[in-house]
N, C-alpha and C. Protein backbone atom coordinates (compact mmCIF):
# COMPACT_ATOMS: atom_id res chain seq x y z
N UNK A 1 0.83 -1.20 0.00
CA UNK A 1 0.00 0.00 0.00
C UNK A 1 0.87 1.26 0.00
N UNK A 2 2.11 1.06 0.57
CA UNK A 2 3.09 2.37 0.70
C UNK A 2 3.39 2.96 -0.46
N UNK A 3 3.48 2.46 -1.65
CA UNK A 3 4.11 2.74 -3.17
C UNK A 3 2.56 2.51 -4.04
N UNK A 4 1.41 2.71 -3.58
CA UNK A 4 0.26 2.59 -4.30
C UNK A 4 -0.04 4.40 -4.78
N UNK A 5 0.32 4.57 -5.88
CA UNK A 5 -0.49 6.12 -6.01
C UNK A 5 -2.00 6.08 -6.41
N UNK A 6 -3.01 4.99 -6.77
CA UNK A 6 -4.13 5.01 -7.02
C UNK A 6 -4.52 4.14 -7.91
N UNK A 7 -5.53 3.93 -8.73
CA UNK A 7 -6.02 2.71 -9.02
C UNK A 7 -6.57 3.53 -10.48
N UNK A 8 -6.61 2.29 -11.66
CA UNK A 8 -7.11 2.99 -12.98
C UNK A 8 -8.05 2.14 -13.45
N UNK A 9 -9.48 2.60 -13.78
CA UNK A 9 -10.59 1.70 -13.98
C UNK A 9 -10.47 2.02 -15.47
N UNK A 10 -10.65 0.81 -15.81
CA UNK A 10 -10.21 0.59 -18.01
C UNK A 10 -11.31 0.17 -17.99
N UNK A 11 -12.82 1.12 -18.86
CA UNK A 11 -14.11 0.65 -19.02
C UNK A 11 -13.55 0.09 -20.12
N UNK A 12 -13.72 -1.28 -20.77
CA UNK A 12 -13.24 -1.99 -22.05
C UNK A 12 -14.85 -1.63 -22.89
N UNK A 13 -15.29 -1.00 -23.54
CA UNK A 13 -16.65 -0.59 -23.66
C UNK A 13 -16.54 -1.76 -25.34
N UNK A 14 -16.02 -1.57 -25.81
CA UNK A 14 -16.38 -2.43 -27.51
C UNK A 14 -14.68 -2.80 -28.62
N UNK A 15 -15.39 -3.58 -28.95
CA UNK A 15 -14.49 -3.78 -30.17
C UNK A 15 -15.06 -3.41 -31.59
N UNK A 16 -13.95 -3.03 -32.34
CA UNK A 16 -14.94 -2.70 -34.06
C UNK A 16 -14.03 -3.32 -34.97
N UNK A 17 -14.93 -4.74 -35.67
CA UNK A 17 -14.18 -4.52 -36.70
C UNK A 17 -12.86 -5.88 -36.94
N UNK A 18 -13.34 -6.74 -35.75
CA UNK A 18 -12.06 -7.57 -35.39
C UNK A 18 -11.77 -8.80 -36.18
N UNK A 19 -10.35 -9.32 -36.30
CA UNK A 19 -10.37 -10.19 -37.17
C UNK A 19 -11.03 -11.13 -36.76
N UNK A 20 -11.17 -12.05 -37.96
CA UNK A 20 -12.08 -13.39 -37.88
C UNK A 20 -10.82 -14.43 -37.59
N UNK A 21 -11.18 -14.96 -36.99
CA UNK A 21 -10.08 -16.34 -36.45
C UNK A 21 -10.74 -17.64 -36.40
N UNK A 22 -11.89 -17.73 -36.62
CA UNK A 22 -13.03 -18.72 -36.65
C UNK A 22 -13.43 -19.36 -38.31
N UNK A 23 -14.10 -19.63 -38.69
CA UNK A 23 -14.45 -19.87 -39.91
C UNK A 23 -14.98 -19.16 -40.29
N UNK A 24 -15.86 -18.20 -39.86
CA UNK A 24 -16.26 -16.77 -40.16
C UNK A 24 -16.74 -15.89 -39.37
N UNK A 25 -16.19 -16.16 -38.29
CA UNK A 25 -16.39 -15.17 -36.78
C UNK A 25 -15.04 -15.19 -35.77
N UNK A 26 -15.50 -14.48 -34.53
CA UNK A 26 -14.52 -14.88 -33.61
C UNK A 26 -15.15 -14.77 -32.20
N UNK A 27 -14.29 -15.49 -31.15
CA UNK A 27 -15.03 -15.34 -29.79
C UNK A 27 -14.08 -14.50 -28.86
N UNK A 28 -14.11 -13.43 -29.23
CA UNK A 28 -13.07 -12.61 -28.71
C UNK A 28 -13.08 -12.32 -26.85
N UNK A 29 -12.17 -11.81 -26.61
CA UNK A 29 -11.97 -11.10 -24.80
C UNK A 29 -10.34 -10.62 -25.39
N UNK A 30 -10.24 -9.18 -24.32
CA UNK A 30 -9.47 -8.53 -24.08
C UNK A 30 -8.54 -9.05 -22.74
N UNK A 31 -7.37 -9.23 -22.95
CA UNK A 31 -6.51 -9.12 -21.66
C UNK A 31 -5.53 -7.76 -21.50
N UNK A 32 -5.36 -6.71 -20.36
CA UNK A 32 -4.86 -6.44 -19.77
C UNK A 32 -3.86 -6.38 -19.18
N UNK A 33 -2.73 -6.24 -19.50
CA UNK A 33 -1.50 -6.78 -18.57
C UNK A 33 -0.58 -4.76 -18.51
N UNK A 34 -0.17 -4.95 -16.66
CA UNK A 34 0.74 -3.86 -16.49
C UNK A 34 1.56 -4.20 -15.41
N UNK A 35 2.81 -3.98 -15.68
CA UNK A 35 3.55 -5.00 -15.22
C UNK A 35 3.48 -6.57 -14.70
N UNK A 36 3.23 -6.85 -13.46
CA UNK A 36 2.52 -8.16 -13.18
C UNK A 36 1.30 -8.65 -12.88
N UNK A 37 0.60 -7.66 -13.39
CA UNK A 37 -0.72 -7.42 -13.33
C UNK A 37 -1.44 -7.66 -14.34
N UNK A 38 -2.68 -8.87 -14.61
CA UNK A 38 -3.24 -9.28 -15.77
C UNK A 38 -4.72 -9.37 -15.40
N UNK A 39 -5.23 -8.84 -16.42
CA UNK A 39 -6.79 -8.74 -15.88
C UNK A 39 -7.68 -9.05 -17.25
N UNK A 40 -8.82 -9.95 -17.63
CA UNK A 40 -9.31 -9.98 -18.99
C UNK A 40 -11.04 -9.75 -19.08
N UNK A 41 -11.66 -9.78 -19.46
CA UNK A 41 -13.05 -9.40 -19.89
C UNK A 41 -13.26 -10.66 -20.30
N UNK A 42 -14.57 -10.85 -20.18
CA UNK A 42 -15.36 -12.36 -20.54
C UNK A 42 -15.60 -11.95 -22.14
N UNK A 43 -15.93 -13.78 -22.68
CA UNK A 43 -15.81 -14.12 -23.88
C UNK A 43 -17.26 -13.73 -24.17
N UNK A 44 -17.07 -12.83 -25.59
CA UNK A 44 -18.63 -12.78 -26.31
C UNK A 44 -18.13 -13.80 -27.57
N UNK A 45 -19.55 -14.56 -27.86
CA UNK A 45 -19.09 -15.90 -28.63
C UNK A 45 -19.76 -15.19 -29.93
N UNK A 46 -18.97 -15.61 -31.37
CA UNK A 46 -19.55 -15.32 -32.42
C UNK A 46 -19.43 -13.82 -33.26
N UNK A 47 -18.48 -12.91 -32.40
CA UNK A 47 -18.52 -11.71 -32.93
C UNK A 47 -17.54 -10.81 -33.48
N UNK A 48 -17.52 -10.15 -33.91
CA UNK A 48 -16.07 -9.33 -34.62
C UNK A 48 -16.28 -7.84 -34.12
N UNK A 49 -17.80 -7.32 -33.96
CA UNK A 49 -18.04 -6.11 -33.06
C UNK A 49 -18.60 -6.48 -31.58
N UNK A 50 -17.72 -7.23 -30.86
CA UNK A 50 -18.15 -7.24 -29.45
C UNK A 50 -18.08 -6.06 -28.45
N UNK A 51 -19.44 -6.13 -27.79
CA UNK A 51 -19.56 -5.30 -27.07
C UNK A 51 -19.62 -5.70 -25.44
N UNK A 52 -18.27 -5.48 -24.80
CA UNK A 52 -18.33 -6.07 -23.44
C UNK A 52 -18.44 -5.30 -22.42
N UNK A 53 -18.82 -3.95 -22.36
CA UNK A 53 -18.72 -2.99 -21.48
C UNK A 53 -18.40 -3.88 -19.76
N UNK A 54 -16.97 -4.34 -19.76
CA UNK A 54 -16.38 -4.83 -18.46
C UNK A 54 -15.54 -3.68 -18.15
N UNK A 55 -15.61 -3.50 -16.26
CA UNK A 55 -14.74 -2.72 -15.84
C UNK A 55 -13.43 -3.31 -15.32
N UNK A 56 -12.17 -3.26 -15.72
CA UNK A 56 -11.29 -3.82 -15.00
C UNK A 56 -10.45 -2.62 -14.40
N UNK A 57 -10.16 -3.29 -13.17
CA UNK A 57 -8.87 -1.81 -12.09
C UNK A 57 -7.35 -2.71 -12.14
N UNK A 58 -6.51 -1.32 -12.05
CA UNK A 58 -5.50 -1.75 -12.05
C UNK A 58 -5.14 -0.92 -10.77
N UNK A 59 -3.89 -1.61 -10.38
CA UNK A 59 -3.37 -1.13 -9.29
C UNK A 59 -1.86 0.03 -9.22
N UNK A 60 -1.99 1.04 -9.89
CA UNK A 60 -0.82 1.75 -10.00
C UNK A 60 -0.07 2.22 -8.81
N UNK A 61 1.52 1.57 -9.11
CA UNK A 61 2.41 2.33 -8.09
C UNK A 61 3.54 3.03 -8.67
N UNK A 62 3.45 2.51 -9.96
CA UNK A 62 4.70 3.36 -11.34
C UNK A 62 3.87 3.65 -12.60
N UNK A 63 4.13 4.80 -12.63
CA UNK A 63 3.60 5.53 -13.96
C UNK A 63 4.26 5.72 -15.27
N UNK A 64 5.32 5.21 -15.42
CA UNK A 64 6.13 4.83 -16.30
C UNK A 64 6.15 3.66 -16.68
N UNK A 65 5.43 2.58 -16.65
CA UNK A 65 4.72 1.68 -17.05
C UNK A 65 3.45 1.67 -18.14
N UNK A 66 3.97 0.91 -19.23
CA UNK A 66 2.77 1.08 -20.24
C UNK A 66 1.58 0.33 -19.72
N UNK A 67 0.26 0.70 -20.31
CA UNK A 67 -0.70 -0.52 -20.15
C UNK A 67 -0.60 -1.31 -21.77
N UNK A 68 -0.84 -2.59 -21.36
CA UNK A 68 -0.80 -3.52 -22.62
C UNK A 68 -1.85 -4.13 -22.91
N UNK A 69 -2.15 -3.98 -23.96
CA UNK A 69 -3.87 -4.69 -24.42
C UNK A 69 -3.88 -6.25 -25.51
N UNK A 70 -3.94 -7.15 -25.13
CA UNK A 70 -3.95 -8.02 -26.29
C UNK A 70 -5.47 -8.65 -26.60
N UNK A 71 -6.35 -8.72 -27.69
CA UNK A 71 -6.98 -9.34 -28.00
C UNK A 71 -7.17 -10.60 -28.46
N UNK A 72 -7.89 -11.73 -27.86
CA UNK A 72 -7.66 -12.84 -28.26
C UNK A 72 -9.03 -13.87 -28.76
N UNK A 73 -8.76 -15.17 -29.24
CA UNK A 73 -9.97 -15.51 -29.89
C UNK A 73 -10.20 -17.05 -28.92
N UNK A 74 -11.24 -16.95 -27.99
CA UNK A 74 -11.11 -18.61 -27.77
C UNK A 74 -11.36 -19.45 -28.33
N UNK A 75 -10.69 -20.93 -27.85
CA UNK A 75 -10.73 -21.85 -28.65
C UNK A 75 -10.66 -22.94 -28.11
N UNK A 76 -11.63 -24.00 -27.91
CA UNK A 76 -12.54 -24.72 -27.47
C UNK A 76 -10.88 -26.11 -27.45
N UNK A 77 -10.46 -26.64 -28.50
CA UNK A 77 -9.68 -27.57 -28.98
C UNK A 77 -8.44 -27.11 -28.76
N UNK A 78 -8.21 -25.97 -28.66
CA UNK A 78 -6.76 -25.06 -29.51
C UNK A 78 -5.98 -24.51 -28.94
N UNK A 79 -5.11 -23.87 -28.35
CA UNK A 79 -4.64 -22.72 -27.75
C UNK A 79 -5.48 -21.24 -28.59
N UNK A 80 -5.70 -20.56 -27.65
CA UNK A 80 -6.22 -19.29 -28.14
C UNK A 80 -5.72 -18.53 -29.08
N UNK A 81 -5.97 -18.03 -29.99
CA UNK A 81 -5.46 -17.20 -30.88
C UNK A 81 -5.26 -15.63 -30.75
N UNK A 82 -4.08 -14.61 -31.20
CA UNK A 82 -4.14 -13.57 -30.64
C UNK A 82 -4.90 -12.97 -31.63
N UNK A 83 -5.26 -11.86 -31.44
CA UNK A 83 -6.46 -11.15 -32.51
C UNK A 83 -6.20 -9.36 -32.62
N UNK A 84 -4.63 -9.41 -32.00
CA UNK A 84 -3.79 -8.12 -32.38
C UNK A 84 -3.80 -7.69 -31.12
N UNK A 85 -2.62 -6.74 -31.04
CA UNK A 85 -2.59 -5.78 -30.01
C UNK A 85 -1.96 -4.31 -29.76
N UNK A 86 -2.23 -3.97 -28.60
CA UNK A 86 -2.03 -2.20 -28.60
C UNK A 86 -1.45 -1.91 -27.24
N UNK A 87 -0.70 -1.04 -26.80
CA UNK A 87 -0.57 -0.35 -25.23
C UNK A 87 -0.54 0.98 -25.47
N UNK A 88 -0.81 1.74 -24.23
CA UNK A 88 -1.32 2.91 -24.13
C UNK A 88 -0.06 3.37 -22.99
N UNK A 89 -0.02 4.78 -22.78
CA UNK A 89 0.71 5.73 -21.84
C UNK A 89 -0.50 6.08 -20.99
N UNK A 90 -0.33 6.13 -19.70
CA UNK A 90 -1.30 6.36 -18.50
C UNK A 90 -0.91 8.49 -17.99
N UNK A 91 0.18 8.39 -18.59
CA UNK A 91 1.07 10.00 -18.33
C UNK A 91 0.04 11.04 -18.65
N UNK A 92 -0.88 11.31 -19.74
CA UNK A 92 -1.79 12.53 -20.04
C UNK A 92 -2.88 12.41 -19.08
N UNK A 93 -3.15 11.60 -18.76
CA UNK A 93 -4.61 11.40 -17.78
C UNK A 93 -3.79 11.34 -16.51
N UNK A 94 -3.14 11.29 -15.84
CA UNK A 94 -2.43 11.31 -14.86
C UNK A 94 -2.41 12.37 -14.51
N UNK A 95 -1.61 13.68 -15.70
CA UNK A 95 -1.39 15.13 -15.69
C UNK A 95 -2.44 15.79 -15.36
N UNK A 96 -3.44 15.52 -15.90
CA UNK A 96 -4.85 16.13 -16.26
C UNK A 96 -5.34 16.22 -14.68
N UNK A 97 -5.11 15.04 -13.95
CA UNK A 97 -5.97 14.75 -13.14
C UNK A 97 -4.93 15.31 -11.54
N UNK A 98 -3.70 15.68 -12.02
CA UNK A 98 -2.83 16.33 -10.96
C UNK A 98 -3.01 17.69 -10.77
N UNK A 99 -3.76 18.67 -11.89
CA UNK A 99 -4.21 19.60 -12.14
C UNK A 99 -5.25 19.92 -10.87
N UNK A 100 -6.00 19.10 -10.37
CA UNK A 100 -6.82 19.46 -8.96
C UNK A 100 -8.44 20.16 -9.64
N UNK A 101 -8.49 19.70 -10.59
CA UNK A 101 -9.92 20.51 -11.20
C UNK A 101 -10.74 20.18 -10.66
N UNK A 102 -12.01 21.16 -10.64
CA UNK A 102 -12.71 21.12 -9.71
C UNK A 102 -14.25 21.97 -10.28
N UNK A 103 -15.47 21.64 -10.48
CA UNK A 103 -16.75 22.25 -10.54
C UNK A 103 -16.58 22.38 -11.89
N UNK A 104 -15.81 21.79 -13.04
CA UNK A 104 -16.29 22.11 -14.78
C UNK A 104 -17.36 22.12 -15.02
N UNK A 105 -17.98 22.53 -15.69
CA UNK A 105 -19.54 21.87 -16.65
C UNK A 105 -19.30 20.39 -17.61
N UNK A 106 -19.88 19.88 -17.00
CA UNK A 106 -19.90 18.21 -17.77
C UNK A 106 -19.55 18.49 -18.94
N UNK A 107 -18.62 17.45 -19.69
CA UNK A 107 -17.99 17.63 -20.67
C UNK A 107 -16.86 18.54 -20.93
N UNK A 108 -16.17 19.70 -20.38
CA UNK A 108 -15.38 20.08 -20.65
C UNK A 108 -14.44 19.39 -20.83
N UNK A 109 -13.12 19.73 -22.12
CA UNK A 109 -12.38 19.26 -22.69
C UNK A 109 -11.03 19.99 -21.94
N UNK A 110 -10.29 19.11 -21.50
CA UNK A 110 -9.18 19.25 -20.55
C UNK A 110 -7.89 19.20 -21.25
N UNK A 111 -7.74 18.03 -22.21
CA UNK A 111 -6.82 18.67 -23.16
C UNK A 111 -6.88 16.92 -23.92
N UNK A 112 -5.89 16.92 -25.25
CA UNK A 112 -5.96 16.37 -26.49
C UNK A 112 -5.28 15.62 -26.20
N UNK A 113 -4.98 14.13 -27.06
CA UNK A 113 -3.66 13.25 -26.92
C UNK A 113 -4.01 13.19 -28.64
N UNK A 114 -3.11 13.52 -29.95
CA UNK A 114 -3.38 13.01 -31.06
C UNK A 114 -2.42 12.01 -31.41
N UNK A 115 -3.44 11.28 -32.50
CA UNK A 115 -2.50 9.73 -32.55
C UNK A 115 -1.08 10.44 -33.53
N UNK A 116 -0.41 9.18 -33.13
CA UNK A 116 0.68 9.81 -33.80
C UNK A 116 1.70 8.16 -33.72
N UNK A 117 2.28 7.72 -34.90
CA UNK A 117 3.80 6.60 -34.58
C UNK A 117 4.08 6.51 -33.52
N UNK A 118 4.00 7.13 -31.97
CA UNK A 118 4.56 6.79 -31.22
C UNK A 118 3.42 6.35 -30.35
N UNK A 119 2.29 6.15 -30.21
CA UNK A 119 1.07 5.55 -29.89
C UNK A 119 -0.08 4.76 -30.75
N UNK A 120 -0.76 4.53 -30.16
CA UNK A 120 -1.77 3.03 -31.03
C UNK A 120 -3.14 3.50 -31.31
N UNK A 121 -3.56 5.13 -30.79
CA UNK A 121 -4.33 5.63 -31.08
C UNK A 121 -4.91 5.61 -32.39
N UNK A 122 -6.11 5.33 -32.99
CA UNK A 122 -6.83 5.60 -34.22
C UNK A 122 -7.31 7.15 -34.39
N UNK A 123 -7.80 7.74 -33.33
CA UNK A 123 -8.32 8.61 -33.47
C UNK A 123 -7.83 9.97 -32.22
N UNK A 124 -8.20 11.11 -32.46
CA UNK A 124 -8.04 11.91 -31.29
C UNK A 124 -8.14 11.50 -29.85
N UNK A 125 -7.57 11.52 -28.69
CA UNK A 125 -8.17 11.10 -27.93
C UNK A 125 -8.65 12.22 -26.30
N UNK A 126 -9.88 12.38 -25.89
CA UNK A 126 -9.82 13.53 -25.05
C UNK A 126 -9.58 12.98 -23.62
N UNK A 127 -9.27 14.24 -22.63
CA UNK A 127 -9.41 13.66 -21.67
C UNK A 127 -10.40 15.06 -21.05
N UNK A 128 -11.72 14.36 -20.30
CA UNK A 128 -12.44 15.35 -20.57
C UNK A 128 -13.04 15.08 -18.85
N UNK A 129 -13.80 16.01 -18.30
CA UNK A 129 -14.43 16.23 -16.98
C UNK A 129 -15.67 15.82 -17.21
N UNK A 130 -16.31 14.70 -16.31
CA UNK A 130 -17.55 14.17 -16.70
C UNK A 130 -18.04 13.86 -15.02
N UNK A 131 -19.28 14.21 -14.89
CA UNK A 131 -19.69 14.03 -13.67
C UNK A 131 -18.63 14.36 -12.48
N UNK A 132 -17.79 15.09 -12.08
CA UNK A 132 -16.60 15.14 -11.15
C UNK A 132 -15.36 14.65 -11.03
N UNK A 133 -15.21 14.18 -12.75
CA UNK A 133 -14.35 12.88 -12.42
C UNK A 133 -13.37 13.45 -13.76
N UNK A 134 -12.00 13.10 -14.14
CA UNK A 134 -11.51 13.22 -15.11
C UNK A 134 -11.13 11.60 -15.47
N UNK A 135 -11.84 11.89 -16.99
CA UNK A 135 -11.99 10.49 -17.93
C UNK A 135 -11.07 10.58 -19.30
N UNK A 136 -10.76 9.81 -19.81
CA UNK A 136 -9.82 9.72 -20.98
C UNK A 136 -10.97 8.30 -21.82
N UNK A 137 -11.72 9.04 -23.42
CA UNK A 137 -12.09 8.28 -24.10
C UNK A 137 -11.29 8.39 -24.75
N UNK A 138 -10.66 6.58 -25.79
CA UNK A 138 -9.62 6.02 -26.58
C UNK A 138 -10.30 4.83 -27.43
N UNK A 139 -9.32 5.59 -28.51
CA UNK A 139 -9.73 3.85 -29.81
C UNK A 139 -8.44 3.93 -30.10
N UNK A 140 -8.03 2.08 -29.92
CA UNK A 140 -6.80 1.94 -30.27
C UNK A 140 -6.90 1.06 -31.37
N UNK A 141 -6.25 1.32 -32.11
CA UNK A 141 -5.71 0.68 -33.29
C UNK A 141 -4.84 -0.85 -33.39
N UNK A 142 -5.36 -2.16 -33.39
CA UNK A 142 -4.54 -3.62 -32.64
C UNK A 142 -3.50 -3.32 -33.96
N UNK A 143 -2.07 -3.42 -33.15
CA UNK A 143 -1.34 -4.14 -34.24
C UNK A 143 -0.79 -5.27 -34.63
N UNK A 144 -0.17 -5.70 -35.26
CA UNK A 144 0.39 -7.20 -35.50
C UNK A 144 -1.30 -7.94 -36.17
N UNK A 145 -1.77 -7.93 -36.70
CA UNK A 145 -3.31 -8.05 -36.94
C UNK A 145 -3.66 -7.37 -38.40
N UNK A 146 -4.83 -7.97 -38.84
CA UNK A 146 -4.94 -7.52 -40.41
C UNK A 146 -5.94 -6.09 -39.99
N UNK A 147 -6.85 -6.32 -38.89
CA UNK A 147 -8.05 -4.85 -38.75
C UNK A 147 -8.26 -5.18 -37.49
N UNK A 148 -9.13 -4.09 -36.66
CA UNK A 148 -9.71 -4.00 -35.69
C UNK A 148 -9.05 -2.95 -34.50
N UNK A 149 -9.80 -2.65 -33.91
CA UNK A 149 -10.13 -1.31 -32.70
C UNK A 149 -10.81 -2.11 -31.57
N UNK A 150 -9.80 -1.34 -30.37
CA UNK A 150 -11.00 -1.68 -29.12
C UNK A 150 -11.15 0.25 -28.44
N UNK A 151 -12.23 -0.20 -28.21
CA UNK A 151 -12.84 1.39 -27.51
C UNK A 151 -12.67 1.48 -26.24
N UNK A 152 -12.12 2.26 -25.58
CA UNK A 152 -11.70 2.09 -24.16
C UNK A 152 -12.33 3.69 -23.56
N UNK A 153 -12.27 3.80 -21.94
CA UNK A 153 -12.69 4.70 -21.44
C UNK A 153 -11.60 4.57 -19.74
N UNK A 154 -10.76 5.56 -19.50
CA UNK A 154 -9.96 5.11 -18.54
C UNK A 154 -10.38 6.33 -17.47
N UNK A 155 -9.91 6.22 -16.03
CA UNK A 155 -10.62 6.81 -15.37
C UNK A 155 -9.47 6.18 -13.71
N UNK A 156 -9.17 7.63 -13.52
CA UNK A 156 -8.29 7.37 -12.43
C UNK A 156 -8.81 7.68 -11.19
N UNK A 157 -9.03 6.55 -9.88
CA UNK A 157 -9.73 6.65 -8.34
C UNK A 157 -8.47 6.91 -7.72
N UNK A 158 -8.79 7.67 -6.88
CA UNK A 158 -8.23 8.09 -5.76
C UNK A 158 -8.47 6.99 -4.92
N UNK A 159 -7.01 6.64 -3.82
CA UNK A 159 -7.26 5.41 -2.78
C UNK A 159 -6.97 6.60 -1.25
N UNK A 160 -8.20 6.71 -0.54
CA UNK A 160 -7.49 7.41 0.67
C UNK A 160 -6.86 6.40 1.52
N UNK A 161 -5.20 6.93 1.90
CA UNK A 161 -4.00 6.34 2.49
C UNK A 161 -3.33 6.25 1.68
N UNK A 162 -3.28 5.99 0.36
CA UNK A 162 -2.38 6.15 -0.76
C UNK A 162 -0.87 7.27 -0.76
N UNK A 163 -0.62 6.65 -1.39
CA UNK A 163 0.60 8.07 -1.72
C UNK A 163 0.09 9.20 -2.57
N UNK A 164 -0.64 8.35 -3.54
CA UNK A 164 -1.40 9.90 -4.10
C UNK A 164 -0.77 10.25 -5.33
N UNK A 165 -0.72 11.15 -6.06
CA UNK A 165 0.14 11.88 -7.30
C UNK A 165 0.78 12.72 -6.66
């Protein structure tokens, strides 16, 4: 608990778009891994746009640690198949949220992350004030993989006794 600065809830909200690994589908779930920490979302059977809106927490005590996303396909006979993957920097939503903001109007836009070669981003990504809380919506782009996106929503809790930011 001494080296805990707080905890990061990864809404895994959808996938778009994912390869087929099946004969003409897939039974996809997301795993999670940051440092020794592995966390996955249950299997939707049959789909390439799964929608799993699972919350998984992670336990941050280093912020210089990527998060790592791999998508995979189960398989009943087989070893699982991977179905591409992506990691993210936790550093802009971290910043955002060291800032101490306080009373925005829902939705204000706190500031930008654009994709760029050195991230897995598809699209802009905000990190924005929603109900009291500072949130980071993300679509990442799987690589090693022919297509597919998972939609994410990250969201940093405060632990009281923590070390804190």
């Amino acid at each position: 608990m001494e080296n805990l600065l707080g905890l990061l809830r990864i809404h895994v909200q959808r996938g778009v778009n994912l390869a087929v690994r099946d004969v003409l589908t897939s039974d996809p779930y997301v795993v999670i891994r940051m440092g020794k920490q592995k966390l996955k979302t249950r299997v939707i059977k049959k789909n390439v746009n799964p929608e799993w809106n699972d919350d998984l927490t992670l336990s941050i005590a280093d912020l210089s640690l990527p998060v790592k996303l791999t998508v995979y396909d189960r398989d009943t006979f087989s070893l699982d198949d991977k179905m591409g993957d992506a990691e993210f920097e936790i550093g802009p939503l971290v910043n955002a949220v060291k800032m101490r903001l306080e009373g925005l109007p829902n939705g204000t836009i706190i500031t930008k992350v654009q994709p760029s070669r050195e991230n897995c981003l598809s699209q802009e990504s905000c990190i924005i004030w929603n109900n009291g809380k500072v949130v980071q919506d993300m679509f990442l782009r799987l690589r090693n993989v022919e297509t597919g996106e998972v939609d994410l929503q990250l969201e940093w809790i405060h632990v009281p006794g923590s070390r804190g930011l």
